[in-house]
C-alpha atoms as a PDB file:
ATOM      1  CA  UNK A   1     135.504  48.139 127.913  1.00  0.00           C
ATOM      2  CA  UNK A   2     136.289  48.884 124.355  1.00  0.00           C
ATOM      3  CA  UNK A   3     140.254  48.486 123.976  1.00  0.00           C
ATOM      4  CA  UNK A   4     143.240  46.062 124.984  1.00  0.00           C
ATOM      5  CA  UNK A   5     145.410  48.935 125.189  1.00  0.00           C
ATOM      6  CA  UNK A   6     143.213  50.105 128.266  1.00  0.00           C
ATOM      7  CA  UNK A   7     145.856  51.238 131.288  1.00  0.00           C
ATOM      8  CA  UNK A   8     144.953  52.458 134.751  1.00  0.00           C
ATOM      9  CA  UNK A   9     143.940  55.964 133.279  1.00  0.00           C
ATOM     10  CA  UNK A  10     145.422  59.574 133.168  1.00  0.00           C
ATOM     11  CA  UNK A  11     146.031  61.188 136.498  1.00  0.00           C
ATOM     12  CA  UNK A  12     144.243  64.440 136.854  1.00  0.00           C
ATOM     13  CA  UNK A  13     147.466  66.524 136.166  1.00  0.00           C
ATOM     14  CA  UNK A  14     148.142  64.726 132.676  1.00  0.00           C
ATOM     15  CA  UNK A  15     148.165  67.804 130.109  1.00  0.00           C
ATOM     16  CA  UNK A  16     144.926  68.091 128.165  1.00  0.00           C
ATOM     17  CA  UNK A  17     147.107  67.667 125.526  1.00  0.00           C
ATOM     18  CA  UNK A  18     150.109  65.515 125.658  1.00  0.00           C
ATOM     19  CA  UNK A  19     153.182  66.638 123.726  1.00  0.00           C
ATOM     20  CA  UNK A  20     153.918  62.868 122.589  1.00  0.00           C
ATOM     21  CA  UNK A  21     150.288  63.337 121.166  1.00  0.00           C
ATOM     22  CA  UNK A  22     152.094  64.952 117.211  1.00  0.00           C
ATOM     23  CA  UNK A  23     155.166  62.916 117.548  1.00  0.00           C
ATOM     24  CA  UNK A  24     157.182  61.864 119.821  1.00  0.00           C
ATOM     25  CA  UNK A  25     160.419  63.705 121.345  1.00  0.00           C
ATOM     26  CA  UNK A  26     164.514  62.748 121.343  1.00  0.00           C
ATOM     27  CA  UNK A  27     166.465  60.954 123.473  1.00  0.00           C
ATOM     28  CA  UNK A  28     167.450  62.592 127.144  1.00  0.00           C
ATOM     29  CA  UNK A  29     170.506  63.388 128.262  1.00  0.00           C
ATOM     30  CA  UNK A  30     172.955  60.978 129.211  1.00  0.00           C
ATOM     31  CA  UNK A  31     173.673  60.350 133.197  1.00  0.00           C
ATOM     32  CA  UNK A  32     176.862  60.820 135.183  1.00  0.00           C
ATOM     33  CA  UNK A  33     178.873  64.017 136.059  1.00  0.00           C
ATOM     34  CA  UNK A  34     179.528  66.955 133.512  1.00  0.00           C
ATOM     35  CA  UNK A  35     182.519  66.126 131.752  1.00  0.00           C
ATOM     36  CA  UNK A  36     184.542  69.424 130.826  1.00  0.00           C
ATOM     37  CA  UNK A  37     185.249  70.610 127.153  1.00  0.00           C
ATOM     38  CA  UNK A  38     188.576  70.625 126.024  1.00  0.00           C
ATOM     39  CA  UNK A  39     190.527  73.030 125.645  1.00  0.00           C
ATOM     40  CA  UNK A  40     190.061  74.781 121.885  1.00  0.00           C
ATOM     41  CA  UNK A  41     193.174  75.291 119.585  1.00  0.00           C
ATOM     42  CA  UNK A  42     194.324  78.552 119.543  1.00  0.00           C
ATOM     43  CA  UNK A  43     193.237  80.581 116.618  1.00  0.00           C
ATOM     44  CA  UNK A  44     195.629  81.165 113.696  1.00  0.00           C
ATOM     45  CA  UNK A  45     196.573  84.778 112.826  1.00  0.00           C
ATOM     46  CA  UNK A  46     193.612  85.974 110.020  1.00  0.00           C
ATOM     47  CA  UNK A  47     190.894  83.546 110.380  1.00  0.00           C
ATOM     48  CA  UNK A  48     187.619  84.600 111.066  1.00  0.00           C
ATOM     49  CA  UNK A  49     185.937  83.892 114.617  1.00  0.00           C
ATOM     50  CA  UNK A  50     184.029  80.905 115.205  1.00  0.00           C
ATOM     51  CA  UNK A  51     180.413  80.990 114.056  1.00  0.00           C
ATOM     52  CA  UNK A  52     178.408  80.269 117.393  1.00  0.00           C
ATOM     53  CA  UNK A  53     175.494  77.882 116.377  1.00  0.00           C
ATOM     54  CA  UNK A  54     172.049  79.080 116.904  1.00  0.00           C
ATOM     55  CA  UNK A  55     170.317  76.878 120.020  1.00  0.00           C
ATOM     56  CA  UNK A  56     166.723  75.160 119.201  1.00  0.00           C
ATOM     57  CA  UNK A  57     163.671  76.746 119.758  1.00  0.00           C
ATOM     58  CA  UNK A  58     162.475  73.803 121.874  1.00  0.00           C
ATOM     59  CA  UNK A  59     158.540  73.647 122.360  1.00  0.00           C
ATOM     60  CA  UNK A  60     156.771  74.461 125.503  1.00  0.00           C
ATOM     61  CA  UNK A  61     156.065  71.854 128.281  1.00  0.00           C
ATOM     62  CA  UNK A  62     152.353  71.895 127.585  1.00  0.00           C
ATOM     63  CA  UNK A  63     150.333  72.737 131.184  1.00  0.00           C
ATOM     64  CA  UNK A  64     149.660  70.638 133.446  1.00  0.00           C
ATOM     65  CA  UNK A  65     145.648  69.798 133.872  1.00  0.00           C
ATOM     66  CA  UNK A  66     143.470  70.141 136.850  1.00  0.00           C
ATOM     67  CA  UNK A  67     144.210  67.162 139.228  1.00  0.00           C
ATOM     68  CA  UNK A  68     140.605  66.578 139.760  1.00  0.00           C
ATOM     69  CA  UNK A  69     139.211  66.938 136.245  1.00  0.00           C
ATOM     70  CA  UNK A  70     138.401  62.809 135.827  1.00  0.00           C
ATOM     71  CA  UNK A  71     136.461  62.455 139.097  1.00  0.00           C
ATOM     72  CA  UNK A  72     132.987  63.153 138.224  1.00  0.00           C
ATOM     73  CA  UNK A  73     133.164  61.071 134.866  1.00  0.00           C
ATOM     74  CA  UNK A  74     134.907  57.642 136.718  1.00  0.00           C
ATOM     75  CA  UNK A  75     132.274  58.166 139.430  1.00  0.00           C
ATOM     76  CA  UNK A  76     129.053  58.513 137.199  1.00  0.00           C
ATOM     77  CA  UNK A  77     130.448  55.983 134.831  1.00  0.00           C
ATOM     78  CA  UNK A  78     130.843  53.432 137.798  1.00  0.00           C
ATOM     79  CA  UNK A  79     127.629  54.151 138.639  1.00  0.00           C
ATOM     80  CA  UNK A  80     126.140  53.213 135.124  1.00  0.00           C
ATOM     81  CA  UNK A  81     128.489  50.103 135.269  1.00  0.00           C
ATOM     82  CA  UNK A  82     127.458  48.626 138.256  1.00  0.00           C
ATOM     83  CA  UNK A  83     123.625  49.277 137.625  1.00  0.00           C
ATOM     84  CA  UNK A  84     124.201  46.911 134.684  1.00  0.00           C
ATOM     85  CA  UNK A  85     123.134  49.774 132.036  1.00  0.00           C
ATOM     86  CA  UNK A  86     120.090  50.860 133.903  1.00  0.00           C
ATOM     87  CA  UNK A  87     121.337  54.523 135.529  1.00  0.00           C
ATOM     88  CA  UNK A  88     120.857  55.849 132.504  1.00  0.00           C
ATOM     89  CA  UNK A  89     121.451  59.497 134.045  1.00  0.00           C
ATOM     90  CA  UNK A  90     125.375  58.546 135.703  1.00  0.00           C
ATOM     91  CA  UNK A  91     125.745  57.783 131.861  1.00  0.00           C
ATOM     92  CA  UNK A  92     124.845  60.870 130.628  1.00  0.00           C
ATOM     93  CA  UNK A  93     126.537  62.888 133.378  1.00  0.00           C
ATOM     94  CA  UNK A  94     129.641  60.675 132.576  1.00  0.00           C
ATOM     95  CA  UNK A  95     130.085  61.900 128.936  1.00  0.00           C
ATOM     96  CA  UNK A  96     128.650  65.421 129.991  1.00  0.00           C
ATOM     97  CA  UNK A  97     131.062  65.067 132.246  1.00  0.00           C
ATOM     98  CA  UNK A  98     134.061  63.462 130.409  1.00  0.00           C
ATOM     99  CA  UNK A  99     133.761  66.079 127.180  1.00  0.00           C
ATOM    100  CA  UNK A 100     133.230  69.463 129.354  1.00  0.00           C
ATOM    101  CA  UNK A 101     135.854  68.962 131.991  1.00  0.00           C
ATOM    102  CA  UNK A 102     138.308  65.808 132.194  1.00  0.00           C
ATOM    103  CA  UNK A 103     138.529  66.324 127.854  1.00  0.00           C
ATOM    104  CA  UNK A 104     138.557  70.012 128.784  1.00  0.00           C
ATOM    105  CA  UNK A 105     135.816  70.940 125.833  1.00  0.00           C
ATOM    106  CA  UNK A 106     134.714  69.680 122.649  1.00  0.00           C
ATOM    107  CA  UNK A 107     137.498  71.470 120.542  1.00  0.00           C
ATOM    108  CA  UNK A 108     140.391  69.758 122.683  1.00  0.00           C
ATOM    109  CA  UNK A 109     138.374  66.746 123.041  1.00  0.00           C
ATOM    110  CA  UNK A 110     138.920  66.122 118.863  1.00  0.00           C
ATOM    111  CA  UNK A 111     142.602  67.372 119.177  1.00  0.00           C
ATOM    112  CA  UNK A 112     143.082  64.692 121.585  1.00  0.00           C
ATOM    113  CA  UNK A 113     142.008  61.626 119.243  1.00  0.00           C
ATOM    114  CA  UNK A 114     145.126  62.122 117.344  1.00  0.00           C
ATOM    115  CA  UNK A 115     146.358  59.093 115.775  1.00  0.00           C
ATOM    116  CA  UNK A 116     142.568  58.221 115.400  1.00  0.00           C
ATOM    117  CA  UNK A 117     142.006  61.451 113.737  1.00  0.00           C
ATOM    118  CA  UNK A 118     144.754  60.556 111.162  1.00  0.00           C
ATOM    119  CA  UNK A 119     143.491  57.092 110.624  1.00  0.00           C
ATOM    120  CA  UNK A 120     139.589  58.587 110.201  1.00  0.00           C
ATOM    121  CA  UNK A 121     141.068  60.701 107.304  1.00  0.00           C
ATOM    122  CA  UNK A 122     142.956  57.630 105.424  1.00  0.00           C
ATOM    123  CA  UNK A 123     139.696  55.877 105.997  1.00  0.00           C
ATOM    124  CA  UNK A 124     137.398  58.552 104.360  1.00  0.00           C
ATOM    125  CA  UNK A 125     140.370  59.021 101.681  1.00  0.00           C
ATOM    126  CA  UNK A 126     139.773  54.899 100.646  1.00  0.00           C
ATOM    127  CA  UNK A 127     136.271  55.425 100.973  1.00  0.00           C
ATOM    128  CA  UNK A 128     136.140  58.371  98.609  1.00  0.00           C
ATOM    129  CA  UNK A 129     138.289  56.752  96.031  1.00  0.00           C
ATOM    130  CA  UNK A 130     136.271  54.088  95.878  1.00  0.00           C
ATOM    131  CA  UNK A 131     133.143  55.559  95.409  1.00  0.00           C
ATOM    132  CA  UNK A 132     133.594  57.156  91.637  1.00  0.00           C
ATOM    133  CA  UNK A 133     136.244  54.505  90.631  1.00  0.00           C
ATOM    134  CA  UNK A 134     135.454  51.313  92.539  1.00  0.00           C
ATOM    135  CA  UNK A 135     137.420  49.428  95.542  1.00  0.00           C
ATOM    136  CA  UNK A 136     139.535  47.854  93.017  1.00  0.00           C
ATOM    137  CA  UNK A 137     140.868  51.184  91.509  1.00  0.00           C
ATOM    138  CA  UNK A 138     141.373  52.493  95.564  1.00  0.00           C
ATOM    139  CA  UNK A 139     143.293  49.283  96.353  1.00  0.00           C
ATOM    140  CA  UNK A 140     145.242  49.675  92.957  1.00  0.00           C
ATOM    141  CA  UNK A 141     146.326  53.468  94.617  1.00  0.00           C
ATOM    142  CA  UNK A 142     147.702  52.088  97.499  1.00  0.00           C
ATOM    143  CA  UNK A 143     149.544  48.645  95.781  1.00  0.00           C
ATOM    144  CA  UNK A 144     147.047  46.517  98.041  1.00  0.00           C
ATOM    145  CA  UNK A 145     145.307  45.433  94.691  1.00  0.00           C
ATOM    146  CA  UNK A 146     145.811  41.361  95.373  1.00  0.00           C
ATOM    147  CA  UNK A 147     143.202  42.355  98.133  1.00  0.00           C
ATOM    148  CA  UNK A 148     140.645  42.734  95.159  1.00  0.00           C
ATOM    149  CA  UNK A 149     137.721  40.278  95.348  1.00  0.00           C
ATOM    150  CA  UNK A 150     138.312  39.259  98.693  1.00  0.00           C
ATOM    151  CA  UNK A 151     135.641  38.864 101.890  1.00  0.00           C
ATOM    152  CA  UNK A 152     135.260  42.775 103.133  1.00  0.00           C
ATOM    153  CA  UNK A 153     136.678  41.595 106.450  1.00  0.00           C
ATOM    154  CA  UNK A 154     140.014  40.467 104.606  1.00  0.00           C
ATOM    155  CA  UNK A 155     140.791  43.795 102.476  1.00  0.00           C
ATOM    156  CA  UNK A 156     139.968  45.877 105.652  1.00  0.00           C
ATOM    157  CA  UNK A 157     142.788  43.754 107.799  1.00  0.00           C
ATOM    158  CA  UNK A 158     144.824  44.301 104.715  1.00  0.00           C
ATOM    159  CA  UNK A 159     144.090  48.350 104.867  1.00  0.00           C
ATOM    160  CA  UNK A 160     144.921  48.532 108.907  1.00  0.00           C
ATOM    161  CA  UNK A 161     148.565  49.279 107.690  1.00  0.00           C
ATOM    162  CA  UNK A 162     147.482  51.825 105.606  1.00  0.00           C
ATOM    163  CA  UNK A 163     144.791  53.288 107.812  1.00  0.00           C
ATOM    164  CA  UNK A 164     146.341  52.996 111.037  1.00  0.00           C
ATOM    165  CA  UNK A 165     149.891  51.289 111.185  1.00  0.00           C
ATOM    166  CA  UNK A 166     151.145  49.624 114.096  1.00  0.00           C
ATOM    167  CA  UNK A 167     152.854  51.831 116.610  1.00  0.00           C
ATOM    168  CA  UNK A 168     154.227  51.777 120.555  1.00  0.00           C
ATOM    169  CA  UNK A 169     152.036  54.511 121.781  1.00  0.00           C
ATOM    170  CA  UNK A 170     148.826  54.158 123.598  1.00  0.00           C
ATOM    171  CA  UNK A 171     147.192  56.411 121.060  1.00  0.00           C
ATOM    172  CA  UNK A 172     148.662  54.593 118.639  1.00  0.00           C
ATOM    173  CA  UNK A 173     146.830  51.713 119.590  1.00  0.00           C
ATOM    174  CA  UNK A 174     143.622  53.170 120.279  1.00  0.00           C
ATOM    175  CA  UNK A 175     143.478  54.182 116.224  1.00  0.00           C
ATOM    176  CA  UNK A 176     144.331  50.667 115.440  1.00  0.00           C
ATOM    177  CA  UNK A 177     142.158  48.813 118.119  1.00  0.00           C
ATOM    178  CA  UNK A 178     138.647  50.824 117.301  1.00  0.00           C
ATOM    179  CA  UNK A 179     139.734  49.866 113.443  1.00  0.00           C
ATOM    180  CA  UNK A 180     139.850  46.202 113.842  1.00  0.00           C
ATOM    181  CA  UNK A 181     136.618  46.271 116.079  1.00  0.00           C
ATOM    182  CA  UNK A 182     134.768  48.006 112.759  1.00  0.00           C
ATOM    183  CA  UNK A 183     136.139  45.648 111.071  1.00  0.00           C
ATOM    184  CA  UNK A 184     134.060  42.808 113.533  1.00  0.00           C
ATOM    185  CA  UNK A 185     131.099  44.943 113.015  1.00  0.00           C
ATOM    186  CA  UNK A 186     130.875  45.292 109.594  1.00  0.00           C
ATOM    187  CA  UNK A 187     129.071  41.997 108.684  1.00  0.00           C
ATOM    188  CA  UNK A 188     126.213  42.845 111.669  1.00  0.00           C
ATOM    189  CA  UNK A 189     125.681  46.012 110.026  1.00  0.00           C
ATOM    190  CA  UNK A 190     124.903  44.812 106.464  1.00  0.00           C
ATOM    191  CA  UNK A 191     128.203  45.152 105.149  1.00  0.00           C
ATOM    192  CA  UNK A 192     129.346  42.255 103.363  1.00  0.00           C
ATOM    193  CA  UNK A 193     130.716  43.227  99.893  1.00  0.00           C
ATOM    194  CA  UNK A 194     132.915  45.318  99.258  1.00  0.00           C
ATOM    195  CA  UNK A 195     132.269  45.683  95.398  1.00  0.00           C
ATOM    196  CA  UNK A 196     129.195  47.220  96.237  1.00  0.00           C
ATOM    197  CA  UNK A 197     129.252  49.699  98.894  1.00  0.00           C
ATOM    198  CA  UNK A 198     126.768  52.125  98.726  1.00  0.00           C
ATOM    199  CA  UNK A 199     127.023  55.583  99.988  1.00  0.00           C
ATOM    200  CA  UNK A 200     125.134  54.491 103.111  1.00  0.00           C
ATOM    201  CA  UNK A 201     127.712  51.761 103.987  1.00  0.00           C
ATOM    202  CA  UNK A 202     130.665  54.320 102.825  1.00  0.00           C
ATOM    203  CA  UNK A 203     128.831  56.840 105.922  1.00  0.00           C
ATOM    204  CA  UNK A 204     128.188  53.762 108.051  1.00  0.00           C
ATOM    205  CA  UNK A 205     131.662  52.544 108.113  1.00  0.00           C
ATOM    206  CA  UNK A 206     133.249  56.123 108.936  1.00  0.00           C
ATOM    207  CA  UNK A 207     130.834  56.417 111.634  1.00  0.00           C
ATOM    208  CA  UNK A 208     131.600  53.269 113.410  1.00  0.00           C
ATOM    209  CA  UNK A 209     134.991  53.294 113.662  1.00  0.00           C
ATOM    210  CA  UNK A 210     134.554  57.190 115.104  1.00  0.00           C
ATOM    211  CA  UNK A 211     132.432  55.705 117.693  1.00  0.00           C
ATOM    212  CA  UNK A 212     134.975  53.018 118.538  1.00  0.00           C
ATOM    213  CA  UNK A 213     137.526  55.273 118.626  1.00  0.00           C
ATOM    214  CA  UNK A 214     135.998  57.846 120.957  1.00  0.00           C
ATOM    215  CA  UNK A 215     134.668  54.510 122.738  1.00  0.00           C
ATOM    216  CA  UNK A 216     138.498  53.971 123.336  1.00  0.00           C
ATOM    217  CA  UNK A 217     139.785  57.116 124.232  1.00  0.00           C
ATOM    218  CA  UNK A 218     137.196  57.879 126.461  1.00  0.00           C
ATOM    219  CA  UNK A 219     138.272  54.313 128.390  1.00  0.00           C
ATOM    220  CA  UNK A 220     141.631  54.602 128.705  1.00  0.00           C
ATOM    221  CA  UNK A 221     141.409  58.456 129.840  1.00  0.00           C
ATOM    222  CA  UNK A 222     139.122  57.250 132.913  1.00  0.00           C
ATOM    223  CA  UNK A 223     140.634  54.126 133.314  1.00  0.00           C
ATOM    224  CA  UNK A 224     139.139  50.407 133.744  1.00  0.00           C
ATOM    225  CA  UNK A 225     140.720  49.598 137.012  1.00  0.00           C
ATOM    226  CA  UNK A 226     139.589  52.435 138.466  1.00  0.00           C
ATOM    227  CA  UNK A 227     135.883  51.918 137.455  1.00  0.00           C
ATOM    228  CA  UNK A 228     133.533  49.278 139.685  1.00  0.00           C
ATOM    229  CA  UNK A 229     132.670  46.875 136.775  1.00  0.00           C
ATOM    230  CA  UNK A 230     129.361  44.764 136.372  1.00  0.00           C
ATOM    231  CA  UNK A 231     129.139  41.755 138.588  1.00  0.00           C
ATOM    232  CA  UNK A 232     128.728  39.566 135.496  1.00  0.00           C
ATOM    233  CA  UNK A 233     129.504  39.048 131.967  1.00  0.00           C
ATOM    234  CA  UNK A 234     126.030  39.662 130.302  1.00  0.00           C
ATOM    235  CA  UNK A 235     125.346  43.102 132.520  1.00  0.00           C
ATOM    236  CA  UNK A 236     129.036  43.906 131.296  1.00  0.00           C
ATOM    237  CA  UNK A 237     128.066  43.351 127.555  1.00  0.00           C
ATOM    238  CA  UNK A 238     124.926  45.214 127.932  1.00  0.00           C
ATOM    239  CA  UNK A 239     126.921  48.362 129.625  1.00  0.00           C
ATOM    240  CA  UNK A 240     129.364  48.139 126.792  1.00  0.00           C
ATOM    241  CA  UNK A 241     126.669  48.137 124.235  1.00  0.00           C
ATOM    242  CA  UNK A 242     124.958  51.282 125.626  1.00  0.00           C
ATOM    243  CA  UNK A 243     127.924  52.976 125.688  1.00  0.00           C
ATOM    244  CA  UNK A 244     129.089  52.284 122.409  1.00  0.00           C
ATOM    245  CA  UNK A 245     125.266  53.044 121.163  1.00  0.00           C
ATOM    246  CA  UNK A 246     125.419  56.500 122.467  1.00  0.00           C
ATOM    247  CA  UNK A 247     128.152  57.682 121.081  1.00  0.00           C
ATOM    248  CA  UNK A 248     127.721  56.359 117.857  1.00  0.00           C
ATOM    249  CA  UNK A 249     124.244  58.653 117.654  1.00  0.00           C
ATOM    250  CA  UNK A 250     126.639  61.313 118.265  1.00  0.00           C
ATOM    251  CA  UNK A 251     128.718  60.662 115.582  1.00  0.00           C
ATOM    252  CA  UNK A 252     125.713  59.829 113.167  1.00  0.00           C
ATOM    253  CA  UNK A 253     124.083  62.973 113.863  1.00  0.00           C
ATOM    254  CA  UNK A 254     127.250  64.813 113.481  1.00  0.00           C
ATOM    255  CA  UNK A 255     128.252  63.527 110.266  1.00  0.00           C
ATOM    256  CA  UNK A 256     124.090  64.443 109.147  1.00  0.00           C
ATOM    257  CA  UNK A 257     124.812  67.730 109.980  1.00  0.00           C
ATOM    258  CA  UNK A 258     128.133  68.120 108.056  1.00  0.00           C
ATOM    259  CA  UNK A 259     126.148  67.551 104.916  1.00  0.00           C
ATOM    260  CA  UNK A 260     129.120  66.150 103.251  1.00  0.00           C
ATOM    261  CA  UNK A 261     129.191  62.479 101.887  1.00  0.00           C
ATOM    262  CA  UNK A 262     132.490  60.406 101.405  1.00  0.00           C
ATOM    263  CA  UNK A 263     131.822  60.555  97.536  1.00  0.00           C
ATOM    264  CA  UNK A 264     133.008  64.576  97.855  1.00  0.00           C
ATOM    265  CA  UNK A 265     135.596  64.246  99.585  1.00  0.00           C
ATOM    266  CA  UNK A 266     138.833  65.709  97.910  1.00  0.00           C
ATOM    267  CA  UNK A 267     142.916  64.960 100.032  1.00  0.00           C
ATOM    268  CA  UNK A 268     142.829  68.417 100.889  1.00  0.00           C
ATOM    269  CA  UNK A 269     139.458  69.012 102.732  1.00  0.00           C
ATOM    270  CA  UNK A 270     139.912  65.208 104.388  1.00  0.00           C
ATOM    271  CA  UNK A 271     141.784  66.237 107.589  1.00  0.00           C
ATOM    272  CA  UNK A 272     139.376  69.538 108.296  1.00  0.00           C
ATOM    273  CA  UNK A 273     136.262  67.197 107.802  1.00  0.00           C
ATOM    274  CA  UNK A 274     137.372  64.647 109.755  1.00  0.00           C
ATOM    275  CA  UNK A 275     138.507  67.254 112.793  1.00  0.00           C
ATOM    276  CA  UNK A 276     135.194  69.048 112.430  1.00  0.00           C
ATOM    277  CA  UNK A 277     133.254  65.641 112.947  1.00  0.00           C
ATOM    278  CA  UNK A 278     135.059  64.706 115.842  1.00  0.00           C
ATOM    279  CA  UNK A 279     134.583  68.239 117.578  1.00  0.00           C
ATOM    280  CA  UNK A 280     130.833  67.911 116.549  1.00  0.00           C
ATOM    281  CA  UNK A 281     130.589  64.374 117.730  1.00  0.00           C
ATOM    282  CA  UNK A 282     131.707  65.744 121.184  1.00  0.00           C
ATOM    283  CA  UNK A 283     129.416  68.642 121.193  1.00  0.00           C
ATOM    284  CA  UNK A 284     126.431  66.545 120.540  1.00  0.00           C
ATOM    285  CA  UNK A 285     127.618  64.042 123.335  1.00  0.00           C
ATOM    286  CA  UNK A 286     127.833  66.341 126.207  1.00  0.00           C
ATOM    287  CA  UNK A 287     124.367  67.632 125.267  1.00  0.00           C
ATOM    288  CA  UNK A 288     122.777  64.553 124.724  1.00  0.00           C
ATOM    289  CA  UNK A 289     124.575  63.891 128.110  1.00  0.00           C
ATOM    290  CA  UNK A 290     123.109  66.987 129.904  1.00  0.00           C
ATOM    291  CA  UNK A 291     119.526  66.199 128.210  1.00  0.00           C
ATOM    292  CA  UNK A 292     120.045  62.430 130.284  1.00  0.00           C
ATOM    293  CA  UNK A 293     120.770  63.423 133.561  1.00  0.00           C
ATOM    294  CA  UNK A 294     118.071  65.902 133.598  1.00  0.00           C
ATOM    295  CA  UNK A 295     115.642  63.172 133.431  1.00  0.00           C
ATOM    296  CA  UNK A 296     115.815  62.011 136.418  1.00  0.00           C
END
């Protein structure tokens, strides 16, 4: 469901948020028994004593999470999956679930998209500059302007380097994976020309690759193998679809109530827009979670 970079999911203890997640760290230290300095010359008569160098400051080992903290969103969410998309209150529990205690709140929950967050914000940065100027202007910015005139699907493949370039980490391929899957939804959402995007395809575009990413991140945190799966294709598709669907209202109605269009945005408000969607996205999930599972 939702990425090809899907794994068997976090364990419980995984820090809320993962030191690799701003960059990743240096090599360890090399095996085999200590090996002793040698001996230092003797100083000559007059010269200063050694300057001792200064150790890093090394950052702290971020703390370990609650061991249990995925258990109530894998369970509900295997409920949903095996009901074929009809338990619609395990699916709201599930993201209720997911954003309040395995994501450990909506604040951490945005910090944790990382790479994604990074790739909304070149996104929204395209988007914006090619609202006053014109796609073929934006291209021209970024040296992709051979890409002007294309089909829409070819300049986006031709902006993944720019928006999300290929990396080794898992959350490096989460950014790039929900990027190409806008990119497949584009054409089924009425976007088909890229020299004339309107301001609602500009909005629409932001907001699906949000929901694919959170689709992603919210996969590979619980983990397909460890979630009982639909007992056939077209009750998987249907699961899938739901899923995707409901978080994608909570990214729509968090981007309504930012009040800010990509046509305003400016480099230096990108990143704080982008972070503040994705903490409002999560916000608005776990209530429209909580408002589901008190259907029943």
């Amino acid at each position: 469901m939702g990425t090809s970079n899907s794994y068997g999911g976090a364990s419980g203890g995984t820090p809320l948020i993962p030191s690799w997640l701003g960059g990743g760290g240096g090599a360890g230290p090399a095996s085999g028994p200590p090996v002793p300095p040698p001996n230092p010359p003797a100083p000559q008569p007059g010269t200063p004593p050694p300057t001792v160098p200064t150790p890093p400051v090394l950052p702290t080992m971020p703390a370990a999470g609650d061991v249990g903290r995925y258990t109530s969103a894998r369970n509900n969410l295997s409920r949903f999956a095996r009901s074929g998309g009809n338990d619609r209150v395990s699916l709201g529990r599930a993201l209720s679930s997911y954003v309040s205690t395995a994501a450990g709140g909506s604040r951490t929950a945005a910090r944790r998209m990382g790479a994604s967050r990074t790739a909304s914000a070149r996104l929204a940065l395209f988007l914006s500059g090619a609202a006053p100027n014109g796609p073929r202007e934006a291209l021209r910015a970024l040296n992709l302007e051979n890409l002007a005139g294309r089909p829409i699907e070819e300049v986006f493949l031709g902006l993944a380097e720019y928006v999300c370039p290929d990396g080794g980490t898992i959350d490096e391929g989460i950014a790039r994976d929900a990027f190409i899957e806008t990119i497949g939804d584009l054409a089924q959402n009425g976007i088909t020309d890229i020299d004339n995007l309107t301001a609602e395809h500009m909005q629409t575009i932001f907001e699906l690759y949000a929901a694919h990413a959170i689709e992603a991140r919210l996969c590979n945190d619980i983990g397909t193998r460890s979630i009982s799966l639909p007992a056939n294709a077209a009750s998987a598709a249907r699961v899938q679809e739901q899923l995707l669907d409901f978080i994608r209202r909570g990214v729509s109605d968090a981007l309504t109530a930012a009040r800010t269009t990509m046509q305003t945005l400016t480099p230096d408000r990108v990143l704080g827009f982008v972070t503040g969607i994705y903490e409002q996205a999560f916000f608005i999930l776990q209530t429209m979670g909580d408002a589901e599972a008190d259907t029943r």
